[in-house]
Protein backbone atom coordinates (compact mmCIF):
# COMPACT_ATOMS: atom_id res chain seq x y z
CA UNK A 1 220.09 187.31 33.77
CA UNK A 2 220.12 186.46 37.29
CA UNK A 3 216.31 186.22 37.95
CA UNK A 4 216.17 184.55 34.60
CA UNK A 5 218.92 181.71 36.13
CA UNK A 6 216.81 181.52 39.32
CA UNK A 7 213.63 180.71 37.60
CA UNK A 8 215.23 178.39 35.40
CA UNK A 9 216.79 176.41 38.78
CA UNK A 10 213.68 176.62 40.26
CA UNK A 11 211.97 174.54 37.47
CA UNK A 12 214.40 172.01 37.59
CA UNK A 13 214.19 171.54 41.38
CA UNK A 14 210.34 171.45 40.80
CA UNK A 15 210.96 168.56 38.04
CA UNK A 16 213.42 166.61 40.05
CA UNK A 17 211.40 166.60 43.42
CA UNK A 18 208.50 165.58 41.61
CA UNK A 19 210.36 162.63 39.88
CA UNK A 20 211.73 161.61 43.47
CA UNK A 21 208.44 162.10 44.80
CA UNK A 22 207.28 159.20 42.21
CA UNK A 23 210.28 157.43 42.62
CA UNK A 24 208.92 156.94 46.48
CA UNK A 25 205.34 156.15 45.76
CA UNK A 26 205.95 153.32 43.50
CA UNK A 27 208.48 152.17 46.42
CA UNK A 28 205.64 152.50 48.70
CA UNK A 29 202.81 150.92 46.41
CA UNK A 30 205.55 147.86 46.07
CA UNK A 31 204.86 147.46 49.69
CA UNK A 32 209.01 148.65 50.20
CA UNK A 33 209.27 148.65 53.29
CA UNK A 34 211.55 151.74 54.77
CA UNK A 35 213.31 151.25 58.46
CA UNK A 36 215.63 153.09 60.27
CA UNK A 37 218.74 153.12 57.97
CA UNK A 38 216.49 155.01 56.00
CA UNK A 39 215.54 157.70 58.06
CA UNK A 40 217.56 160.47 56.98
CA UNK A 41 215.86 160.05 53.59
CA UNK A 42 212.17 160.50 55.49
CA UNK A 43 213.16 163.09 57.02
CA UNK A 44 214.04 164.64 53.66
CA UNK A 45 211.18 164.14 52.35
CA UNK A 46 209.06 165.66 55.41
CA UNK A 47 211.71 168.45 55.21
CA UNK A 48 210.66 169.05 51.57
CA UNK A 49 206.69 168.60 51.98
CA UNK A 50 206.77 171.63 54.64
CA UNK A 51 209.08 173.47 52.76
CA UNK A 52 206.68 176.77 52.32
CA UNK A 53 208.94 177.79 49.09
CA UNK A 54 207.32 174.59 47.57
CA UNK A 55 204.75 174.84 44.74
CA UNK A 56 201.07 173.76 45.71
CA UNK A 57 201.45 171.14 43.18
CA UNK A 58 204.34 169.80 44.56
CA UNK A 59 203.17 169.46 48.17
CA UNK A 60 199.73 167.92 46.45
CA UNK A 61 201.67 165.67 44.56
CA UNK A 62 204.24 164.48 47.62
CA UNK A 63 200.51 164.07 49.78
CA UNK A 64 199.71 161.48 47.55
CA UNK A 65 201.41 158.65 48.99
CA UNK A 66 201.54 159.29 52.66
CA UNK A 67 198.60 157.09 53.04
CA UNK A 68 200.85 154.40 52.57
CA UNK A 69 202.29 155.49 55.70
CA UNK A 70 201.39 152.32 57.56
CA UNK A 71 203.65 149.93 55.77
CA UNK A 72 207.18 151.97 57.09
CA UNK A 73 208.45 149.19 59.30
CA UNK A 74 209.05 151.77 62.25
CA UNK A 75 208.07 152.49 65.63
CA UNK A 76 205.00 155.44 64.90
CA UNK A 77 205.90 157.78 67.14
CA UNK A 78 209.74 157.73 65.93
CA UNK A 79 208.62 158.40 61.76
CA UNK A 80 209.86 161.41 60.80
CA UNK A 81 206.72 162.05 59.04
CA UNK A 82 204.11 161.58 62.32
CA UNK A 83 202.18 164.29 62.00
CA UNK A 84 203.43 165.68 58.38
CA UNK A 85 199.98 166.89 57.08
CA UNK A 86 199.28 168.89 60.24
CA UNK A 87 203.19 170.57 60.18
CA UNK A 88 201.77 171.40 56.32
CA UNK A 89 198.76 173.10 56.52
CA UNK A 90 200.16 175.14 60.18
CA UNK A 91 203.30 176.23 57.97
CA UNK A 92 201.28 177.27 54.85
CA UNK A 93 198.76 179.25 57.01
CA UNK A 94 200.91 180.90 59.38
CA UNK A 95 203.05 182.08 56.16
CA UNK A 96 199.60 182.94 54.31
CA UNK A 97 200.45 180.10 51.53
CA UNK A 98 197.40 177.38 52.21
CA UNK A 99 194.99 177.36 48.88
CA UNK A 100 192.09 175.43 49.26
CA UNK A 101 193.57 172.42 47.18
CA UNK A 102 196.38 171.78 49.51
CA UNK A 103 193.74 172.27 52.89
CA UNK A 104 191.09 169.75 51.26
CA UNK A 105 194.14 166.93 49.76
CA UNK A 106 195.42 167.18 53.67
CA UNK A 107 191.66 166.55 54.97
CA UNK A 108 191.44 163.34 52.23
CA UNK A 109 194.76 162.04 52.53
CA UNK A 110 194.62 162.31 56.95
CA UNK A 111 191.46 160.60 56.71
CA UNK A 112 193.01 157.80 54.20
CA UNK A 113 195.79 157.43 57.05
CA UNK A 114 192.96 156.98 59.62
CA UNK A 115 191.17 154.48 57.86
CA UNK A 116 194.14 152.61 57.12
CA UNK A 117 194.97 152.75 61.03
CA UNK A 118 196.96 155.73 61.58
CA UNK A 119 194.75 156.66 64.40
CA UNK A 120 194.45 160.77 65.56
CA UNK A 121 196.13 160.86 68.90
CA UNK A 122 194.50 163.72 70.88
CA UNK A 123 197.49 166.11 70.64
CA UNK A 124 196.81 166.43 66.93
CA UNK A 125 193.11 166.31 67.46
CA UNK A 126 193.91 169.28 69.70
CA UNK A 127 195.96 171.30 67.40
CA UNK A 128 193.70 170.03 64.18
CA UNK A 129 190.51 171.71 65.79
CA UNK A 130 192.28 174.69 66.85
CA UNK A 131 193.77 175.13 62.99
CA UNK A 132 190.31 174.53 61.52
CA UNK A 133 189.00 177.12 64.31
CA UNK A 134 191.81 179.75 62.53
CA UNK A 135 190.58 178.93 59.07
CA UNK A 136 187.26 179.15 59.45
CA UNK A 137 186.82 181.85 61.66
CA UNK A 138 188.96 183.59 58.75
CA UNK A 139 186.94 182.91 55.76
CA UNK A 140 183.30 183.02 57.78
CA UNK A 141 184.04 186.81 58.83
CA UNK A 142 185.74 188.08 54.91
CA UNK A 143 183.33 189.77 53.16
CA UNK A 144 184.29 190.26 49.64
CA UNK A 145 182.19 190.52 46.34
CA UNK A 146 185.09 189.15 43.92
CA UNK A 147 183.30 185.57 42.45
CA UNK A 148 187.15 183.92 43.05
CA UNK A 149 187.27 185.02 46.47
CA UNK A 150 183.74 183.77 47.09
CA UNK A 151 184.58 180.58 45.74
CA UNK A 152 188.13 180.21 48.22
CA UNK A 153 185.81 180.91 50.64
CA UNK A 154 183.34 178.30 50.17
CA UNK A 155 186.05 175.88 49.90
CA UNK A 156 187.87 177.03 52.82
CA UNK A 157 184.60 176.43 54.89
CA UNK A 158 183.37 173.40 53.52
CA UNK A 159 186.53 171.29 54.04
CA UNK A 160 187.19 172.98 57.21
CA UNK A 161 183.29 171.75 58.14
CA UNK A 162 184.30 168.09 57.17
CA UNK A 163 187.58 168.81 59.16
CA UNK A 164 185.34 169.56 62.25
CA UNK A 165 182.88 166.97 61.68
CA UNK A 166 185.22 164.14 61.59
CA UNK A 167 186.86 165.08 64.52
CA UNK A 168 183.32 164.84 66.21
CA UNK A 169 182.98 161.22 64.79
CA UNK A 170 186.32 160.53 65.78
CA UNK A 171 185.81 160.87 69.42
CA UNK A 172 183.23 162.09 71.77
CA UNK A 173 186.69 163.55 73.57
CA UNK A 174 186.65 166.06 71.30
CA UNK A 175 183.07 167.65 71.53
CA UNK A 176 184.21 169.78 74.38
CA UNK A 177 187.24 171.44 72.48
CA UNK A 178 184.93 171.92 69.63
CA UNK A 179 182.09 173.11 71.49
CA UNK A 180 184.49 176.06 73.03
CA UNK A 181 185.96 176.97 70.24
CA UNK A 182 183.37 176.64 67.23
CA UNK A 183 180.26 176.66 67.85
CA UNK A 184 179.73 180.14 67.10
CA UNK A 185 181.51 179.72 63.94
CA UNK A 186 179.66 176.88 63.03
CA UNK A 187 176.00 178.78 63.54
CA UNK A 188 177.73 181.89 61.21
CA UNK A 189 178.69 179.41 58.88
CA UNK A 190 175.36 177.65 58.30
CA UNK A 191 173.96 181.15 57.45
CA UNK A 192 176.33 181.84 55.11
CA UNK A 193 176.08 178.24 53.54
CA UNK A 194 172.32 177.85 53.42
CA UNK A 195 172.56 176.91 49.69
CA UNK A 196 175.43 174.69 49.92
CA UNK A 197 173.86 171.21 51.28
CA UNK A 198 177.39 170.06 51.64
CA UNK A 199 178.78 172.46 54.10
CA UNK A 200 175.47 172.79 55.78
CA UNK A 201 175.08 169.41 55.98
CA UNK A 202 178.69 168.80 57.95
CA UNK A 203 177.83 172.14 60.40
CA UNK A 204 174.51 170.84 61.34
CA UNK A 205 176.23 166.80 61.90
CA UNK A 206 178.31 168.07 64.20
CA UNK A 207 175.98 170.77 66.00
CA UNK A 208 173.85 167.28 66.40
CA UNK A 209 176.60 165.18 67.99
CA UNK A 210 177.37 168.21 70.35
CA UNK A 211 173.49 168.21 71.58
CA UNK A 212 173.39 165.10 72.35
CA UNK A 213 175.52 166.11 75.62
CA UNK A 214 174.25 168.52 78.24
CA UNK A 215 177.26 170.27 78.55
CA UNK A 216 177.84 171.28 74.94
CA UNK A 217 174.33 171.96 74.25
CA UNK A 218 174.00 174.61 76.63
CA UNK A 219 176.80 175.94 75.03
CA UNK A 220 174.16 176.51 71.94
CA UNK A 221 171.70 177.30 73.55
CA UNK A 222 173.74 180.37 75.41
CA UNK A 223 174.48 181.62 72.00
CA UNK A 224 170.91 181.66 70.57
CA UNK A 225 171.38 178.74 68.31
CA UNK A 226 168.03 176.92 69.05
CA UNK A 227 166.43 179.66 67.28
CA UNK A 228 169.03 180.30 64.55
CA UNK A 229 168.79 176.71 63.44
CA UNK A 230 165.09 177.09 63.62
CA UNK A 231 165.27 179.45 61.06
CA UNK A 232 167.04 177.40 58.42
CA UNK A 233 164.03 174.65 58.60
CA UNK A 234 162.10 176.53 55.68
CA UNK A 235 165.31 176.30 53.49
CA UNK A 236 164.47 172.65 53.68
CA UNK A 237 161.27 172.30 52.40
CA UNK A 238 160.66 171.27 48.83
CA UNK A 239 159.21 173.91 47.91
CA UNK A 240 161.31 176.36 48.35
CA UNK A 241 164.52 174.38 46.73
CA UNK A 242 162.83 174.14 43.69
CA UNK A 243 161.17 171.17 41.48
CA UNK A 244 164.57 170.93 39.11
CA UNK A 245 166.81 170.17 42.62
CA UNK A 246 169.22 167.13 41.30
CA UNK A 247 168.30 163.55 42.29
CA UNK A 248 171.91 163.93 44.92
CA UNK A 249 171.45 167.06 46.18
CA UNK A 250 167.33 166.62 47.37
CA UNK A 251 168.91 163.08 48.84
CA UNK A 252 171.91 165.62 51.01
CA UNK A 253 168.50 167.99 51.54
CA UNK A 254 166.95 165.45 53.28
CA UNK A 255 169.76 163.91 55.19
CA UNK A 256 170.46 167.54 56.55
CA UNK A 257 166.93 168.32 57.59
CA UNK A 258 166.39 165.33 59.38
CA UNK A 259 170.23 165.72 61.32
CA UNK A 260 168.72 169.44 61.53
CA UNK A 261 165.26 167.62 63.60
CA UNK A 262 167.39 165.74 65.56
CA UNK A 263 169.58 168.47 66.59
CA UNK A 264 166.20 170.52 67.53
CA UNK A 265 164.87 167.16 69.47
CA UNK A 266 168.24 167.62 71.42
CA UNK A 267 167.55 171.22 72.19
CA UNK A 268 163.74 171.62 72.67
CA UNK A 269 164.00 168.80 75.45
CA UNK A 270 161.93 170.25 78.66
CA UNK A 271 163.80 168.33 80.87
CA UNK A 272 166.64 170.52 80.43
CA UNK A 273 167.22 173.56 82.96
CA UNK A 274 168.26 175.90 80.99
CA UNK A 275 165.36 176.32 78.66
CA UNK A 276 164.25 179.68 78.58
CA UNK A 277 161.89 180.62 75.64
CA UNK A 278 159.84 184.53 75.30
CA UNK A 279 156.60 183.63 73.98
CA UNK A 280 157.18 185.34 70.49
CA UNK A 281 159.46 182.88 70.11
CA UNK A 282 157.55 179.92 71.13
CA UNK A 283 154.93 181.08 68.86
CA UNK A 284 157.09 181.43 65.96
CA UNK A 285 159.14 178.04 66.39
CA UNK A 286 156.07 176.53 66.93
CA UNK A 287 154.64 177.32 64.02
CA UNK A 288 157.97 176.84 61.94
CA UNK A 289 157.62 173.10 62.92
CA UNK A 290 154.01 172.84 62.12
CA UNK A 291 155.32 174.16 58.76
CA UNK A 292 158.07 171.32 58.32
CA UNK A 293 155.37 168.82 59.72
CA UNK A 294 152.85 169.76 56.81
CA UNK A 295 155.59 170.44 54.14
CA UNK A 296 156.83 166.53 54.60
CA UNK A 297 153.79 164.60 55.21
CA UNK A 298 154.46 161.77 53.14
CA UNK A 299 157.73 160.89 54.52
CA UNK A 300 157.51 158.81 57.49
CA UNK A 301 160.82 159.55 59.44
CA UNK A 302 160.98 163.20 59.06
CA UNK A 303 157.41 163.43 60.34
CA UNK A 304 158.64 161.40 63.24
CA UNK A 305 161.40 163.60 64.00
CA UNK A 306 158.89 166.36 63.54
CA UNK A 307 156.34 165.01 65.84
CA UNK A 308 158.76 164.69 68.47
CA UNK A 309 160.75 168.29 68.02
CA UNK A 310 156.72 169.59 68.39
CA UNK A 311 155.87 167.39 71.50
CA UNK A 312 159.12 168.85 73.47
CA UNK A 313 158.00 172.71 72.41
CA UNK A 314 154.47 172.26 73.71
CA UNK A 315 155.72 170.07 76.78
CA UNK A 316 157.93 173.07 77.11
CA UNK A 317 155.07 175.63 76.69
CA UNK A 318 152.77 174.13 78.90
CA UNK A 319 156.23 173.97 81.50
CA UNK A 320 156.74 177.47 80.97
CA UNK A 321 152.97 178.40 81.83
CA UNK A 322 152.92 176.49 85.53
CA UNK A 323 156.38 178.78 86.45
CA UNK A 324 154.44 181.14 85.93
């Protein structure tokens, strides 16, 4: 009788948040504008997103109209829900409650925030990259042959990927933080994502960003990831995805192999001191690129990048040859 009253409760708290919840969104899309007599109520409703006893549909529901989070007529750093989304996902994880619906709708609706001018101040950029480093770092490393697992884990990685490369974007303040903490999880990543042009496609945007600067590309280099991402350049070829590859998903093939030449153009420059390649390898990277040069003849900018990724390795080979 008891658990049979509690369940019963619990539904009708579910129904009544939710129709409160809606109540406030249509307040918001009105363009109501809260202050500060109505505080206590935003700090209810903060309270109730981060509740952890809350239903993932509930907290995906109340995420829906935070982006209108710019119209409270308040000072920012005095709204009781600053900083809401990141409180969300931390309290879901650390009590082993985040699904991959509620970590991608917090991705969506932050980046709705930003775009509307709620700007990421570095103290959330801080603890946002360290979150994404728990997540990912997670999910990269769990094996597990169950096809539901395997598809959390795909989801965990590719929003936590778009997590990591808009934090790049954001702010070149950033790279270093990400550098330390991810870039090994980012290379493991793109190996286990090869297929997914998506995921891929974020790792290898933000591994191009990051060797763009000296100091976090030697970070890259020290963990062998020249070579690594020299590996995935056959994956790219047309051949090898296939003649029946969607229309979208050769255009994301393409993007990615040409961010994936750039990053390579970043780390094959001779000028660099740290470059130190055994001759296997030069022969084999070498002859990977001659590979992507002949597989993509016919289009113009990734034979450009190519050309140039090929210049730096035999600039670098010839280098190599007068140290010795």
């Amino acid at each position: 009788m008891k658990k049979q009253t509690f369940t019963a409760w619990s539904e009708v708290r579910a129904r009544l948040i939710m129709n409160l919840y809606g109540i406030i969104k249509e307040l918001l899309g009105l363009q109501f504008k809260f202050d500060t007599y109505h505080e206590d109520m935003l700090q209810a409703i903060a309270d109730s997103l981060t509740d952890i006893t809350q239903s993932d549909d509930l907290v995906l529901y109340g995420l829906h109209f935070l982006h209108f989070m710019p119209n409270l007529n308040m000072e920012q750093d005095s709204l009781p829900l600053a900083g809401v989304i990141l409180r969300i996902l931390r309290s879901r994880w650390d009590t082993n409650r985040l699904c991959p619906r509620v970590w991608a709708k917090g991705h969506s609706q932050r980046m709705i925030m930003h775009a509307a001018g709620e700007s990421l101040n570095p103290g959330e950029s801080a603890q946002l990259t360290q979150r994404t480093t728990e997540v990912m770092s997670y999910y990269v490393h769990c094996a597990s042959q169950d096809h539901h697992e395997m598809e959390m884990k795909a989801s965990f990685l590719r929003t936590g990927s778009t997590w990591l490369r808009d934090l790049a974007i954001d702010k070149m303040s950033n790279w270093s933080r990400i550098s330390l903490l991810t870039t090994e999880i980012i290379l493991n990543t793109m190996a286990f994502t090869q297929d997914d042009p998506i995921t891929y496609g974020n790792c290898i945007h933000v591994l191009c960003l990051l060797s763009s600067d000296k100091r976090t590309a030697s970070r890259i280099r020290e963990l062998g990831g020249r070579d690594e991402i020299m590996d995935f350049l056959p994956r790219q070829f047309p051949v090898i995805r296939g003649k029946d590859t969607p229309l979208h998903t050769s255009t994301l093939h393409n993007s990615n192999l040409r961010f994936t030449l750039r990053t390579l153009r970043h780390l094959t420059d001779p000028e660099d001191d740290d470059l130190h390649e055994t001759r296997t390898n030069m022969s084999t990277n070498l002859k990977r690129v001659f590979d992507t040069l002949q597989a993509w003849m016919r289009d113009e900018r990734t034979q450009g990048l190519t050309f140039q990724v090929l210049y730096n390795l035999i600039r670098e080979s010839d280098k190599t040859k007068d140290l010795a």
